[in-house]
C-alpha atoms as a PDB file:
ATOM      1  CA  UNK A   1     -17.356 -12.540  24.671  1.00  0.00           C
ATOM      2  CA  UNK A   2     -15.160  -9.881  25.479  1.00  0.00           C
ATOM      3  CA  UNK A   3     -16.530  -6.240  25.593  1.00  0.00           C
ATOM      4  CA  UNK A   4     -13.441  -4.437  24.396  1.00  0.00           C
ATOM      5  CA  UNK A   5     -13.150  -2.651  21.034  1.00  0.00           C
ATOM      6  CA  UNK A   6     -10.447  -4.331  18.318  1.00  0.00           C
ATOM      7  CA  UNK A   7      -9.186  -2.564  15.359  1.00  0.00           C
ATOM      8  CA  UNK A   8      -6.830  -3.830  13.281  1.00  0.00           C
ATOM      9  CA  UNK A   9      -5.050  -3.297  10.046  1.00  0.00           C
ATOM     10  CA  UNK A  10      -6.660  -7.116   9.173  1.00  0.00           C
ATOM     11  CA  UNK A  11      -3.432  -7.101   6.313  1.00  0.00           C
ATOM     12  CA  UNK A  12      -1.931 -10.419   8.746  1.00  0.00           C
ATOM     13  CA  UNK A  13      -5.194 -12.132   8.472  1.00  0.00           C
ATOM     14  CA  UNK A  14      -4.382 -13.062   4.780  1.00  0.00           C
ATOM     15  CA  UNK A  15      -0.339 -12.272   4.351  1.00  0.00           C
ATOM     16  CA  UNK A  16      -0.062 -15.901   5.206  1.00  0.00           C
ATOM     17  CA  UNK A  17      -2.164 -16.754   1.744  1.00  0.00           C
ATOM     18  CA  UNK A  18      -0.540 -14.352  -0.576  1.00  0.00           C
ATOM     19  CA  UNK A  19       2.724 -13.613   1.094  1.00  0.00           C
ATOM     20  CA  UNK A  20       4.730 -15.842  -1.718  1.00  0.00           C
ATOM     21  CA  UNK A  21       2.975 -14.697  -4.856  1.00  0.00           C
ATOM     22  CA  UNK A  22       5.340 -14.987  -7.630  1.00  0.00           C
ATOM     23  CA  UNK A  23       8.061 -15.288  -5.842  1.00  0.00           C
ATOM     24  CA  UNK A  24      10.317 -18.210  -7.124  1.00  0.00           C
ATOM     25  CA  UNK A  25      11.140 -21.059  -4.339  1.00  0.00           C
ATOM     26  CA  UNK A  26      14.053 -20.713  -4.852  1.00  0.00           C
ATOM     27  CA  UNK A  27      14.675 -17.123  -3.192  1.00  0.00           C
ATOM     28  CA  UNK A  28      11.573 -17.746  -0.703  1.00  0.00           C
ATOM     29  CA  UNK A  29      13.763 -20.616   1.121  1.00  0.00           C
ATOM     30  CA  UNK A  30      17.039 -18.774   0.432  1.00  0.00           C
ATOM     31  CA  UNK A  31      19.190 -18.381   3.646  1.00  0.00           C
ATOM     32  CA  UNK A  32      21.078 -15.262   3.900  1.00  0.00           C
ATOM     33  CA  UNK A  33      23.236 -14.622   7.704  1.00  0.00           C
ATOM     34  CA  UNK A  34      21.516 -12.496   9.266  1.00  0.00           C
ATOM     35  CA  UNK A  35      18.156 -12.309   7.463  1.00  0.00           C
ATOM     36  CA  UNK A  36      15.090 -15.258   8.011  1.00  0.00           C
ATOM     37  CA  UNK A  37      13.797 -16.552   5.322  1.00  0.00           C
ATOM     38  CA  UNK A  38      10.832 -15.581   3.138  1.00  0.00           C
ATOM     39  CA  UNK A  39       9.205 -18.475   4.536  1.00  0.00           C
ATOM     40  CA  UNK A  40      10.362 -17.513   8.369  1.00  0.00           C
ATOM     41  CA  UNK A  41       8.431 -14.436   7.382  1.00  0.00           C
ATOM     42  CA  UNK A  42       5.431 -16.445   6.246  1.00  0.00           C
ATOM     43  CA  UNK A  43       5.390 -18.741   9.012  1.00  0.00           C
ATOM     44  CA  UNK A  44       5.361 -15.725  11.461  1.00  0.00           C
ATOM     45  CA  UNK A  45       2.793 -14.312   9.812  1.00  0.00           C
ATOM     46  CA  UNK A  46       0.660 -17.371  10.279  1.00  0.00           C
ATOM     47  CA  UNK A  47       1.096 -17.381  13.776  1.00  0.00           C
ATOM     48  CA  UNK A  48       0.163 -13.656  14.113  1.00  0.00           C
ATOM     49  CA  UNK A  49      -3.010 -14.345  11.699  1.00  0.00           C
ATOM     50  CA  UNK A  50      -3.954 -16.896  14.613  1.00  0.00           C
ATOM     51  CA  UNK A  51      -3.856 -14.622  17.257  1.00  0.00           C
ATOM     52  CA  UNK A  52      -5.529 -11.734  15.604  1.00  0.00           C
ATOM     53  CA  UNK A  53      -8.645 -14.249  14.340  1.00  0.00           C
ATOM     54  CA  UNK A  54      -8.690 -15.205  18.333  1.00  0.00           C
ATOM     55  CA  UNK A  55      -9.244 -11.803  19.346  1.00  0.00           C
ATOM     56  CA  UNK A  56     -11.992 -10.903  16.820  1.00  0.00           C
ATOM     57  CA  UNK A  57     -13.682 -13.921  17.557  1.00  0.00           C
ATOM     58  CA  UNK A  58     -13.683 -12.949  20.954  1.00  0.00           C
ATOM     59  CA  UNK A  59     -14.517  -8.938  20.614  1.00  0.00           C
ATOM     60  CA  UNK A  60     -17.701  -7.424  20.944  1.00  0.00           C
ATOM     61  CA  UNK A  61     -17.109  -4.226  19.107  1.00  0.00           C
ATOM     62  CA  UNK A  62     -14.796  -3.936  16.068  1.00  0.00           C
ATOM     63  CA  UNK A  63     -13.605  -0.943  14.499  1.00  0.00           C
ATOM     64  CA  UNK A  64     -12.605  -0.262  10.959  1.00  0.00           C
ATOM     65  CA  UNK A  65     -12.896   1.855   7.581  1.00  0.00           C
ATOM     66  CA  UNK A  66     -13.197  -0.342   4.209  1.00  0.00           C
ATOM     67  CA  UNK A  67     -15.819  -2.837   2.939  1.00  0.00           C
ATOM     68  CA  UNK A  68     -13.123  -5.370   3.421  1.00  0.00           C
ATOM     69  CA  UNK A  69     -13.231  -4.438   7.193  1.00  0.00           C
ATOM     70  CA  UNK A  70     -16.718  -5.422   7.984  1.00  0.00           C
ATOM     71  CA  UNK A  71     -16.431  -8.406   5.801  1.00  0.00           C
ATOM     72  CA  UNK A  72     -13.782 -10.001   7.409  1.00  0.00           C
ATOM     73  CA  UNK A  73     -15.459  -8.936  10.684  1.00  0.00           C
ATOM     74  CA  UNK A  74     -18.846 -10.420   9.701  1.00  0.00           C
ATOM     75  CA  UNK A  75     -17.271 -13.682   8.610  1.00  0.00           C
ATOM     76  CA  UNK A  76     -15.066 -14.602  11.594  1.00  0.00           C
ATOM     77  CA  UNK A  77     -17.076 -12.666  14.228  1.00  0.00           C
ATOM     78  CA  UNK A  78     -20.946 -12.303  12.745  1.00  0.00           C
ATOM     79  CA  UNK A  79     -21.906 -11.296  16.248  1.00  0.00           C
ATOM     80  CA  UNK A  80     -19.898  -8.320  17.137  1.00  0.00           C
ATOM     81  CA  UNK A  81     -20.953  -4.794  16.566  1.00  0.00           C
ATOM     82  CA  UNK A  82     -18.677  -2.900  13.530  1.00  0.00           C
ATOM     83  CA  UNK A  83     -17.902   0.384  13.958  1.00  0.00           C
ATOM     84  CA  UNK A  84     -16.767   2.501  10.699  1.00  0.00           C
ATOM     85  CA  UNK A  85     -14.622   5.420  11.025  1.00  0.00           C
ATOM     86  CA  UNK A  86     -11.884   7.092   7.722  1.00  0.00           C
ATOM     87  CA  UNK A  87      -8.201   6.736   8.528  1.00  0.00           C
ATOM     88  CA  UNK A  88      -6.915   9.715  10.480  1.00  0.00           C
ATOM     89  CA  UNK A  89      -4.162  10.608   8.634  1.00  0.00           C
ATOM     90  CA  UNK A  90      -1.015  13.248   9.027  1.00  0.00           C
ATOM     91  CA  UNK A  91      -1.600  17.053   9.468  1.00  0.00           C
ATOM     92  CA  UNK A  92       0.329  17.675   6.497  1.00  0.00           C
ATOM     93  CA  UNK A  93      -1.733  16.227   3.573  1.00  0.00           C
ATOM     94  CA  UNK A  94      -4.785  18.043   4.785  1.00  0.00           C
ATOM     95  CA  UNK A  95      -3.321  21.399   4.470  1.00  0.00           C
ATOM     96  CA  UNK A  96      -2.288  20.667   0.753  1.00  0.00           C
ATOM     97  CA  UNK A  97      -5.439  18.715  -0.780  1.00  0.00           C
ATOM     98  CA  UNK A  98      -5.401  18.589  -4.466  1.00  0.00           C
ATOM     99  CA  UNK A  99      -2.310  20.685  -5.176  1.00  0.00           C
ATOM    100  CA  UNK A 100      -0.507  18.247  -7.545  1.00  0.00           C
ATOM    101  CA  UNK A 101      -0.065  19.598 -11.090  1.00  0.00           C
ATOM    102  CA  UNK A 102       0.516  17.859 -14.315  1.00  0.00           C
ATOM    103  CA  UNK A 103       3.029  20.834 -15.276  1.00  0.00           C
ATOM    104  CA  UNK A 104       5.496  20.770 -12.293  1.00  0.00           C
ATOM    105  CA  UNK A 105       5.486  17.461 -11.965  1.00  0.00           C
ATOM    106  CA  UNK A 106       8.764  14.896 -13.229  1.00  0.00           C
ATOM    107  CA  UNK A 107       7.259  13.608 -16.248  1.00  0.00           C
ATOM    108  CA  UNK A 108       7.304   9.786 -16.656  1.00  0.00           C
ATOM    109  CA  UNK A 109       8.242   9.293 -13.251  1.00  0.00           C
ATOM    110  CA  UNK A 110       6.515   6.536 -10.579  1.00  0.00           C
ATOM    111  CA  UNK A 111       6.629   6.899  -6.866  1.00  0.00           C
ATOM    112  CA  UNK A 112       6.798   3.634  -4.911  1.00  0.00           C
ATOM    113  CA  UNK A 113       6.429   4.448  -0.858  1.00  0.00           C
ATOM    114  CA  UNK A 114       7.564   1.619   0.207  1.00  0.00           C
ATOM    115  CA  UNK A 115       9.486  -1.441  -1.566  1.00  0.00           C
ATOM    116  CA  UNK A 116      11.536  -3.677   0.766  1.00  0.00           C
ATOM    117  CA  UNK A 117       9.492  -6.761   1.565  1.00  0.00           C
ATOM    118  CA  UNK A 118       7.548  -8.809  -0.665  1.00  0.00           C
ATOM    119  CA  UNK A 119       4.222  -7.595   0.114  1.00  0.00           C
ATOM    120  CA  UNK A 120       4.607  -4.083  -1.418  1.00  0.00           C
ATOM    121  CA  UNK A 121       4.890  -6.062  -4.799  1.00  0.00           C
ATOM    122  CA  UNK A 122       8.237  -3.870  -5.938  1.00  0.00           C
ATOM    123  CA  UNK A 123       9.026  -6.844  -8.032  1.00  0.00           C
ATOM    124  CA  UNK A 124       5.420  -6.455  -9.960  1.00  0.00           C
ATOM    125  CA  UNK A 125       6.715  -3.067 -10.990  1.00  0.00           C
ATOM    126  CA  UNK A 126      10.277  -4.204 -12.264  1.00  0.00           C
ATOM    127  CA  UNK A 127       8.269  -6.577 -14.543  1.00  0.00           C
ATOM    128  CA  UNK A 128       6.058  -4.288 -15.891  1.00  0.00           C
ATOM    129  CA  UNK A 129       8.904  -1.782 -16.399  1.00  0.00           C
ATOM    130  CA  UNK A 130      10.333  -3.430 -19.847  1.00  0.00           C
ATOM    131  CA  UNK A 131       6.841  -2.786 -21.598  1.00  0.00           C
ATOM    132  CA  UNK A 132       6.509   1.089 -20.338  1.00  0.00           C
ATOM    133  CA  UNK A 133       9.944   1.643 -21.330  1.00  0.00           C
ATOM    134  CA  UNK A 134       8.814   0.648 -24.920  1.00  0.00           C
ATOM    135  CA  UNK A 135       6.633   3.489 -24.526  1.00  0.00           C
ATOM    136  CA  UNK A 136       8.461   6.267 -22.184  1.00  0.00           C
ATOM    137  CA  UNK A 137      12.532   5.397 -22.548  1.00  0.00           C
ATOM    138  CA  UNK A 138      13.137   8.157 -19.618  1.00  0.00           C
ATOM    139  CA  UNK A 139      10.813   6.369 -17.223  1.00  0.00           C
ATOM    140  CA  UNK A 140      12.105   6.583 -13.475  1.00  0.00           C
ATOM    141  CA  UNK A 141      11.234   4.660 -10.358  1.00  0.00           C
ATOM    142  CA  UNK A 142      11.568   6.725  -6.580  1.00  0.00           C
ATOM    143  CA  UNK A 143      11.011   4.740  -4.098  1.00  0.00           C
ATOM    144  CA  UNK A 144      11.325   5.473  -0.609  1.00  0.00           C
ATOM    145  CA  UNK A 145      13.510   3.525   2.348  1.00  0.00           C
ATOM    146  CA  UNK A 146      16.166   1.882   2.425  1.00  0.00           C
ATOM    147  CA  UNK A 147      17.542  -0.149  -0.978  1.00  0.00           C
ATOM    148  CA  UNK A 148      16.935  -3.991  -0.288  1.00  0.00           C
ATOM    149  CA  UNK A 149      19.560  -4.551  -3.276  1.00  0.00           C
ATOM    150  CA  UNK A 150      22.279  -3.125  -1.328  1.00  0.00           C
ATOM    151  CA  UNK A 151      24.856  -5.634   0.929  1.00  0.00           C
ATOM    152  CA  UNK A 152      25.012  -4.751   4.548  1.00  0.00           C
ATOM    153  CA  UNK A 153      28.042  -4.424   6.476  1.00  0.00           C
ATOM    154  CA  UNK A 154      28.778  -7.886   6.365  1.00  0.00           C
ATOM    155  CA  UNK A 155      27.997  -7.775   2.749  1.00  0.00           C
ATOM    156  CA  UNK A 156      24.984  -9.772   2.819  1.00  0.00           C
ATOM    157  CA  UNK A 157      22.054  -9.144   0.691  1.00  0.00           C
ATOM    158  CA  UNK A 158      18.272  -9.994   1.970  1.00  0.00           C
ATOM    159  CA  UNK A 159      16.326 -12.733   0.310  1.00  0.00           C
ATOM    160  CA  UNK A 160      13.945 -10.358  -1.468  1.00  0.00           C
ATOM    161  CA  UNK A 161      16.754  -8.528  -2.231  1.00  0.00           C
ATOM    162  CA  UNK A 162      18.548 -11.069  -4.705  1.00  0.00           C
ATOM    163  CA  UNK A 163      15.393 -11.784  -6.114  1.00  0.00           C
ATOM    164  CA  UNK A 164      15.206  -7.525  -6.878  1.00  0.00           C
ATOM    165  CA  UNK A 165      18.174  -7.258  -7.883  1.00  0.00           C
ATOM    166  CA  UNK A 166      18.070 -10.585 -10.506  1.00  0.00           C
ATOM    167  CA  UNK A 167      14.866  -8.525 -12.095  1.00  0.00           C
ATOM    168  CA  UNK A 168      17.142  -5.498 -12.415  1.00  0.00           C
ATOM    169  CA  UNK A 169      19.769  -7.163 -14.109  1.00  0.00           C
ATOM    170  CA  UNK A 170      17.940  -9.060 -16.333  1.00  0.00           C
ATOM    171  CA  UNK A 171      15.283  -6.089 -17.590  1.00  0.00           C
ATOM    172  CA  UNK A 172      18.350  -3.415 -17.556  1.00  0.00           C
ATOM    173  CA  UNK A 173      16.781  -1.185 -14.836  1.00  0.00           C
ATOM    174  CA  UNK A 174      19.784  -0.112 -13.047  1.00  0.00           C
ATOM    175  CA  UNK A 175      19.492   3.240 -13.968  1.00  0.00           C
ATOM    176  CA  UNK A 176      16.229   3.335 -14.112  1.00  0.00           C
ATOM    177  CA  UNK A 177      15.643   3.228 -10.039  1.00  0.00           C
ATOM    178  CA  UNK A 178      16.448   5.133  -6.872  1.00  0.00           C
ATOM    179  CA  UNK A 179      15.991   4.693  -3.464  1.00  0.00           C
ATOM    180  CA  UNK A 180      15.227   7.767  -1.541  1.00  0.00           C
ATOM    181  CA  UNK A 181      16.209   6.773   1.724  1.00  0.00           C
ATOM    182  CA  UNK A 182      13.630   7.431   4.825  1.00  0.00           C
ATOM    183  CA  UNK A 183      11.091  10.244   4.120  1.00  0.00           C
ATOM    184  CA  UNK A 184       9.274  12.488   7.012  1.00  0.00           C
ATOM    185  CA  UNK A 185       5.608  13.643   5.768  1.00  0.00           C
ATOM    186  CA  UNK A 186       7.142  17.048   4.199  1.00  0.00           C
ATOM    187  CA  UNK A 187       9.873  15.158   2.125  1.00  0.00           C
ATOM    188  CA  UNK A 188       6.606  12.305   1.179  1.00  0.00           C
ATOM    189  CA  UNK A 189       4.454  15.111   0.265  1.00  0.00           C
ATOM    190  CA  UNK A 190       7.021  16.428  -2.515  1.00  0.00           C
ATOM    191  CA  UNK A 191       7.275  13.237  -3.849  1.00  0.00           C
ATOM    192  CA  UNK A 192       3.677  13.029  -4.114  1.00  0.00           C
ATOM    193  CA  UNK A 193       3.802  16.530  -5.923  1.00  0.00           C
ATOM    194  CA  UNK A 194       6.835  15.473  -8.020  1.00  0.00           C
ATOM    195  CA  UNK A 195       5.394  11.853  -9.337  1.00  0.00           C
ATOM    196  CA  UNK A 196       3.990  11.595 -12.659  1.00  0.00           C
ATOM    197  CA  UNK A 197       2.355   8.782 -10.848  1.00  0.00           C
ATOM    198  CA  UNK A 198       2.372   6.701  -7.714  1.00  0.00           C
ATOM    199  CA  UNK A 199       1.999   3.064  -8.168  1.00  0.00           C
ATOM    200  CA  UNK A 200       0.665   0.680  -4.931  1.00  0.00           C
ATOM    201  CA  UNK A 201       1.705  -2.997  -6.283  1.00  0.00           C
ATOM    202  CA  UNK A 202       0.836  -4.994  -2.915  1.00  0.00           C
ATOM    203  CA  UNK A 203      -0.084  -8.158  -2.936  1.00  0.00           C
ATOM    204  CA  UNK A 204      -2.506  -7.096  -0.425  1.00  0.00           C
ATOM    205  CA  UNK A 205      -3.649  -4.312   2.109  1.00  0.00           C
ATOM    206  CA  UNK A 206      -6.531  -2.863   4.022  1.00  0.00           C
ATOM    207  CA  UNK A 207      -6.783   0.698   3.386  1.00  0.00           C
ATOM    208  CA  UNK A 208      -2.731   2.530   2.317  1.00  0.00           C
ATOM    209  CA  UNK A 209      -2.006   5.125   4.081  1.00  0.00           C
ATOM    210  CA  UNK A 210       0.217   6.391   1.448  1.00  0.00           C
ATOM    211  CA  UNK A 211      -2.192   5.756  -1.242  1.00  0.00           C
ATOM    212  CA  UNK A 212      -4.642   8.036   0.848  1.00  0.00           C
ATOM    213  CA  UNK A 213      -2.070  10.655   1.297  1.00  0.00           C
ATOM    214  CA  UNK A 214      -1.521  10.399  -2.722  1.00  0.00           C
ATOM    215  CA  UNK A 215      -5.415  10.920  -3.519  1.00  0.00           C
ATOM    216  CA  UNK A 216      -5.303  13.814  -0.890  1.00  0.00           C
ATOM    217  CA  UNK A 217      -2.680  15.559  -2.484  1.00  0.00           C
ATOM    218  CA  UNK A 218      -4.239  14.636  -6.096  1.00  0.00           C
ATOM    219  CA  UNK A 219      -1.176  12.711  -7.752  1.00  0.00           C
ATOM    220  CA  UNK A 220      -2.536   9.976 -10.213  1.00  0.00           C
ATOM    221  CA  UNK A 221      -2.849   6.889  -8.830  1.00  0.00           C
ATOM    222  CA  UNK A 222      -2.324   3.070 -10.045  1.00  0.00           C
ATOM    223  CA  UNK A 223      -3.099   0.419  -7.086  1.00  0.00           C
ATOM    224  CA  UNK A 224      -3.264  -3.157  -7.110  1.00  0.00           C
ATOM    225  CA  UNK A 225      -7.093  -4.384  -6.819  1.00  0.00           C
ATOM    226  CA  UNK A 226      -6.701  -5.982  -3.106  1.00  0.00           C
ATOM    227  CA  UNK A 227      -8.173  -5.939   0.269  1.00  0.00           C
ATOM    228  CA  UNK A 228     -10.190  -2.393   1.355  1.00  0.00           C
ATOM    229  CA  UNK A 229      -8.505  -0.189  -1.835  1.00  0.00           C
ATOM    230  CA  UNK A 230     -11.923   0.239  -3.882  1.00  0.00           C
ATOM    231  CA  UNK A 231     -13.522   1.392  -0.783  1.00  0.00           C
ATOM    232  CA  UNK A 232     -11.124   4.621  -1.656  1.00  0.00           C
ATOM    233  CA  UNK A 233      -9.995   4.873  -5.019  1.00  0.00           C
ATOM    234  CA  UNK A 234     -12.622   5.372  -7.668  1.00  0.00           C
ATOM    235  CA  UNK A 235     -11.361   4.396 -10.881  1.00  0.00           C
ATOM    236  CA  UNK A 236     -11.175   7.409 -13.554  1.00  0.00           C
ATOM    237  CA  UNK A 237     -11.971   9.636 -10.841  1.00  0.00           C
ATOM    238  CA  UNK A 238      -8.952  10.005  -8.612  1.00  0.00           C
ATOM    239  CA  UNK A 239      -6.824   6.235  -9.866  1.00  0.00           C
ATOM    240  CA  UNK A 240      -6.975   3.115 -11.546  1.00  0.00           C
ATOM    241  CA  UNK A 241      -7.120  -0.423 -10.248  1.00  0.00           C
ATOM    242  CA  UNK A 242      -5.583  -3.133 -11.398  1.00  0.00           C
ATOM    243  CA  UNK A 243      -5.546  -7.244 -10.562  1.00  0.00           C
ATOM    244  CA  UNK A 244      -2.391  -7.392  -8.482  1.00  0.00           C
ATOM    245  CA  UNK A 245      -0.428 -10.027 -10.090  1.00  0.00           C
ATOM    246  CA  UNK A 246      -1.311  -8.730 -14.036  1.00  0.00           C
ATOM    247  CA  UNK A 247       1.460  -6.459 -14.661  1.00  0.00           C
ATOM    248  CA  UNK A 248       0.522  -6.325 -18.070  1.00  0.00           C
ATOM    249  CA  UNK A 249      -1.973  -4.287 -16.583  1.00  0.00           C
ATOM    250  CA  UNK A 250      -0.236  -2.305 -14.012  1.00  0.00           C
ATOM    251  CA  UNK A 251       2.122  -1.082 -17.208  1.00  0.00           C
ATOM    252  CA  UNK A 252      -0.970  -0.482 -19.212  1.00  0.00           C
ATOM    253  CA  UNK A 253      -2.685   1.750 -16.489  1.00  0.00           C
ATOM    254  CA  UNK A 254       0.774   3.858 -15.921  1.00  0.00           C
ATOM    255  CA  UNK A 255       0.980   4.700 -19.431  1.00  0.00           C
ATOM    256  CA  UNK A 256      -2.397   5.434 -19.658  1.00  0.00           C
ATOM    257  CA  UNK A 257      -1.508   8.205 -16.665  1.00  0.00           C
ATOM    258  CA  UNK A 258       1.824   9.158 -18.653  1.00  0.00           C
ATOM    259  CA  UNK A 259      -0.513  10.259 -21.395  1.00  0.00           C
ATOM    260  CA  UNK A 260      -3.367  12.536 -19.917  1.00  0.00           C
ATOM    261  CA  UNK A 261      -2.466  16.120 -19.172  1.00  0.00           C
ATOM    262  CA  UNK A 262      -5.739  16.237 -17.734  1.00  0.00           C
ATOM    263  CA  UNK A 263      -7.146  14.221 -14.931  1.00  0.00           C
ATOM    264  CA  UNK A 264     -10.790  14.445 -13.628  1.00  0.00           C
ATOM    265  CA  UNK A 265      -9.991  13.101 -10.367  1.00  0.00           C
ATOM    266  CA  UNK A 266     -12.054  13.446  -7.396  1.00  0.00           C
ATOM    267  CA  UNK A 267     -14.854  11.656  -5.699  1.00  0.00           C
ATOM    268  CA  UNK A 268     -16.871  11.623  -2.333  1.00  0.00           C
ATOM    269  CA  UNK A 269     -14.649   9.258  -0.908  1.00  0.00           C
ATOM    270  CA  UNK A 270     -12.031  12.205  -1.485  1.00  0.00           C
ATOM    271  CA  UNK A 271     -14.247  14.554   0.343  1.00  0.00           C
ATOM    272  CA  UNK A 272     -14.389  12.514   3.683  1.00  0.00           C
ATOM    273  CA  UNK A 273     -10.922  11.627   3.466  1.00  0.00           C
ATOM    274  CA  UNK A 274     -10.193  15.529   4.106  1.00  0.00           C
ATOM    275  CA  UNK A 275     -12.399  16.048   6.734  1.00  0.00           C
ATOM    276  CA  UNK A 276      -9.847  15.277   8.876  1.00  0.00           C
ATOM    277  CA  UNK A 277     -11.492  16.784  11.999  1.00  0.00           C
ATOM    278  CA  UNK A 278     -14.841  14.829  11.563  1.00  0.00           C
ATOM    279  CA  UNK A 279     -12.634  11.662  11.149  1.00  0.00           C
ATOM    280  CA  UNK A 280     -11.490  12.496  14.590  1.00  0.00           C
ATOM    281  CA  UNK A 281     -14.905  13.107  16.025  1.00  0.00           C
ATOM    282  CA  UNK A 282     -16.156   9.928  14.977  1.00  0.00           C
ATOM    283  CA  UNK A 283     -13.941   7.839  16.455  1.00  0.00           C
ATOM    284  CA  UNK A 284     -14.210   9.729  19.816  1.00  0.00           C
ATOM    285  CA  UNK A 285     -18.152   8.693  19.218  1.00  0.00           C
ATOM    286  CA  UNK A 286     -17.340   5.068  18.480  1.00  0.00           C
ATOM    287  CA  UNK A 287     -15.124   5.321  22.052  1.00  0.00           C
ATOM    288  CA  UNK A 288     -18.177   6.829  23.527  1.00  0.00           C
ATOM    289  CA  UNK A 289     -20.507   4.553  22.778  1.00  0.00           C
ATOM    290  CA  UNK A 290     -18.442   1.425  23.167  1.00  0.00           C
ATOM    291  CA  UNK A 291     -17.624   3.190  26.958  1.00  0.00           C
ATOM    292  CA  UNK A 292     -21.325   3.141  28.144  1.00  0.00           C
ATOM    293  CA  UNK A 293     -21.764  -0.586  26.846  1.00  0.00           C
ATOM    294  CA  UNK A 294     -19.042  -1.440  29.681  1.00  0.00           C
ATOM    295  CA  UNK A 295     -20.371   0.401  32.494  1.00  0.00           C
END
């Protein structure tokens, strides 16, 4: 067994299983110049699930920081040692904790950090957009990157792209989404403060980053029921879960946001997210300790 320390984000281990969900066959073996496939990107992803298993088979100390984490640790690798340690995340969002506000916030509007690959479950959110339109006519989607809709400068559209822009069309959305272009932490930390709510619609992850920064900041949150997410997000204290693929429900929980004034969010899992500094001393223990194992 090899005495090194592996930490991983563990999302390859099972893109390979739910990289394709609800995505129509007929975009996921679309060929576009320029672009692989949807199932190019699931094959890969296969492959790089392979190699990642290998190595945790193979490690003697893991490190991670959901319940998901040491599950997936314990099943592949029962005899390694797991380490847990918070996500470290950028200086910014701890020097603003909890400084979202219902009044200066754009009412009715959903932040989306990141929406161009079918992972992030974008295309969840265009579904469920017909239903809280019903409800909020002005509702807007800001997401941030680049706009997979849009040609390049051959004038070829992505995959995932045509299969966006086919949900646009047919629910009348066009107006009802923006792309924000790349964001540094200042310009994501605005959004955060401007969102009425910001929706996670992956088809799976380990612990979001950006769903993290969100709770920091304390901007509603609506996040898709996968991987390490409970570990973080308490529901009716600082978000609401969802099953990924109901977007009956994802629309249900964003209205449900739209009409509180006041949220009572806020848990312990909050708390040790902002202790930034003892996130950082932790993980220099987990190096120490995993250092005198190999001497």
């Amino acid at each position: 067994m090899w005495r090194g320390l592996v930490s991983f984000q563990w999302r390859i281990l099972v893109h390979f299983i739910l990289l394709f969900t609800n995505i129509p066959e007929e975009y996921r073996t679309l060929e576009v110049e320029g672009y692989p496939t949807i199932q190019a990107g699931h094959d890969d992803f296969v492959r790089r699930g392979e190699y990642e298993i290998e190595a945790i088979r193979k490690a003697r100390h893991v490190i991670g920081r959901t319940d998901w984490d040491e599950a997936c640790t314990q099943k592949i690798n029962p005899e390694a040692q797991y380490y847990f340690c918070h996500e470290i995340l950028r200086e910014t969002f701890y020097r603003h904790i909890g400084e979202w506000q219902y009044d200066g916030c754009e009412k009715h509007s959903i932040f989306v950090s990141q929406a161009d690959y079918p992972i992030k479950g974008l295309h969840y959110l265009l579904k469920a957009m017909p239903e809280i339109l019903r409800s909020y006519p002005n509702a807007h989607i800001y997401a941030s990157g680049s706009n997979p809709m849009e040609p390049d400068s051959f004038g070829n559209v992505r995959p995932y792209g045509q299969y966006l822009s086919r949900l646009t069309e047919e629910n009348h959305l066009k107006e009802r989404i923006t792309f924000l272009g790349l964001l540094n932490e200042e310009e994501m930390l605005a959004q955060y403060k401007r969102a009425n709510a910001m929706v996670s619609a992956s088809s799976i992850e380990n612990s979001s980053n950006s769903v993290h920064e969100a709770v920091l900041v304390g901007c509603p949150v609506v996040a898709s029921y996968v991987g390490g997410t409970d570990s973080f997000l308490s529901v009716g204290k600082n978000g609401y879960l969802y099953q990924h693929d109901a977007e009956y429900m994802l629309a249900y929980y964003i209205q449900k946001i739209f009409a509180q004034r006041e949220f009572p969010f806020g848990c312990e899992a909050v708390q040790r997210l902002a202790q930034g500094m003892e996130n950082a001393e932790a993980l220099f223990a987990i190096y120490s300790t995993v250092m005198k194992t190999m001497r």
